[in-house]
Protein backbone atom coordinates (compact mmCIF):
# COMPACT_ATOMS: atom_id res chain seq x y z
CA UNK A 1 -29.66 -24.66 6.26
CA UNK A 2 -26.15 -24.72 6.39
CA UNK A 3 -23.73 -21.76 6.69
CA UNK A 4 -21.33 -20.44 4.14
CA UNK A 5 -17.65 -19.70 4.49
CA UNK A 6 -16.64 -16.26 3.72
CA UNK A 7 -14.27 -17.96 1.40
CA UNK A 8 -16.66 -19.75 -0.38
CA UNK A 9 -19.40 -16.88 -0.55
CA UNK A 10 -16.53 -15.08 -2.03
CA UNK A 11 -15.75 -17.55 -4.71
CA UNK A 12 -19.46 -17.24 -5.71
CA UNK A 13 -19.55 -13.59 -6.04
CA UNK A 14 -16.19 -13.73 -7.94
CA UNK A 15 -18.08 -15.88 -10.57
CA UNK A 16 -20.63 -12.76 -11.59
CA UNK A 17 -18.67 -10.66 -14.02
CA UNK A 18 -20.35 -7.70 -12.13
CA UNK A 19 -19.96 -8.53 -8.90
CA UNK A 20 -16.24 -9.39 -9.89
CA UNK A 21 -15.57 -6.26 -11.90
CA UNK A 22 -17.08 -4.07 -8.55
CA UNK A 23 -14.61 -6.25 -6.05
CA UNK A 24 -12.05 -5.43 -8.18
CA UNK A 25 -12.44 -2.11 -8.30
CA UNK A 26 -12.75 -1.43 -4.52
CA UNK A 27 -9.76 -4.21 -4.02
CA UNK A 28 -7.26 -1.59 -6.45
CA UNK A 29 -8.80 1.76 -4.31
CA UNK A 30 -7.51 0.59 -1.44
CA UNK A 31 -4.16 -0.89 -2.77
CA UNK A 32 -3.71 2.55 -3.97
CA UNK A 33 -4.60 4.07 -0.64
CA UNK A 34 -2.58 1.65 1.40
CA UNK A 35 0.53 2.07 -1.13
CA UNK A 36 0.24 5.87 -0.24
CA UNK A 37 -0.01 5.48 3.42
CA UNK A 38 2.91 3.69 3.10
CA UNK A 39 5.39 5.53 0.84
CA UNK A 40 4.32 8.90 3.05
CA UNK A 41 5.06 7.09 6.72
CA UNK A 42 8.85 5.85 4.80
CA UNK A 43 9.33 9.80 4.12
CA UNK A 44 7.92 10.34 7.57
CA UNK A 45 5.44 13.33 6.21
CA UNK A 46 2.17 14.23 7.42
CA UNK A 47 -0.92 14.65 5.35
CA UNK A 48 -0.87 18.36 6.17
CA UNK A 49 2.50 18.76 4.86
CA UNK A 50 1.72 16.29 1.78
CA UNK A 51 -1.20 18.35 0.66
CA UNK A 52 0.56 21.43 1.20
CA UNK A 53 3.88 20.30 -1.21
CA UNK A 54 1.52 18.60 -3.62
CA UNK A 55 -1.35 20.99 -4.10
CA UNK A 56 -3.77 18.15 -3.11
CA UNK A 57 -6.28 18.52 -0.39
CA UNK A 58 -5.80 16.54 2.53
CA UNK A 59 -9.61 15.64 2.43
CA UNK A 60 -8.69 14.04 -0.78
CA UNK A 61 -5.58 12.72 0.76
CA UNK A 62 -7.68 11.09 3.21
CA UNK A 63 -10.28 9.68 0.84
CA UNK A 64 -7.32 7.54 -0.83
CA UNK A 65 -5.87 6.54 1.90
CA UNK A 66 -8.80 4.68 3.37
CA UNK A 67 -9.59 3.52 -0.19
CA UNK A 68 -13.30 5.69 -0.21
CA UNK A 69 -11.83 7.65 -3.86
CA UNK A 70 -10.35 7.18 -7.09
CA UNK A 71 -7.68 9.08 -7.95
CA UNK A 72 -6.75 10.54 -11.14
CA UNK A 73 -2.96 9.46 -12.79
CA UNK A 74 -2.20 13.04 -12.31
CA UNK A 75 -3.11 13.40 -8.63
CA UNK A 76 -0.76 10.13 -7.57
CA UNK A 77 1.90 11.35 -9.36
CA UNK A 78 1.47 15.14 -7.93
CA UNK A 79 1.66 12.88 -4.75
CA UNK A 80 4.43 10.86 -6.01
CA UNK A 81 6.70 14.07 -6.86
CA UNK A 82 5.88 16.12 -3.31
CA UNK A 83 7.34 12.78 -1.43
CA UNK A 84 10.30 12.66 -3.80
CA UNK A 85 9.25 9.84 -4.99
CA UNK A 86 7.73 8.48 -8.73
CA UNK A 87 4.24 6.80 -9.19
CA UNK A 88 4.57 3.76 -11.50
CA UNK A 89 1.26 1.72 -12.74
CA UNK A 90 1.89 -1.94 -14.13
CA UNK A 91 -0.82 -4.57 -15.89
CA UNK A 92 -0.39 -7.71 -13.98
């Protein structure tokens, strides 16, 4: 039996509107998480001191960052505001 490429057992999965919707899902949780990573390294502040100016535990800070939770609109832009910063969304 032959093997399969990653690539191409990816391109099957894709085609399962489940499968797709579920990849999809996990692909935006850890956008999110690595987009907050980021924008708190550029303001060079610690989760301590994120989830004490935002309100937001750092368990939950730590949760989005490696992608593992889904955060509310509100919580990213409690995030957003505590790193001076705004949280945008966009459909693509």
């Amino acid at each position: 039996m032959p093997t399969q490429s990653f690539d191409d057992m990816f391109d099957e999965a894709m085609q399962d509107p489940e499968m797709a919707e579920l990849i999809n899902g996990y692909m935006a949780q850890m956008t999110v998480g690595i987009q907050l990573a980021n924008a708190r390294d550029e303001v060079g502040m610690s989760m301590d001191a994120l989830s004490q100016q935002s309100g937001v535990a750092k368990s939950t800070i730590i949760n989005i960052e490696h992608g593992e939770a889904s955060p509310t609109i509100f919580t990213l832009t409690r995030l957003a505001a505590a790193m001076g910063k705004t949280f945008q969304t966009a459909f693509v």
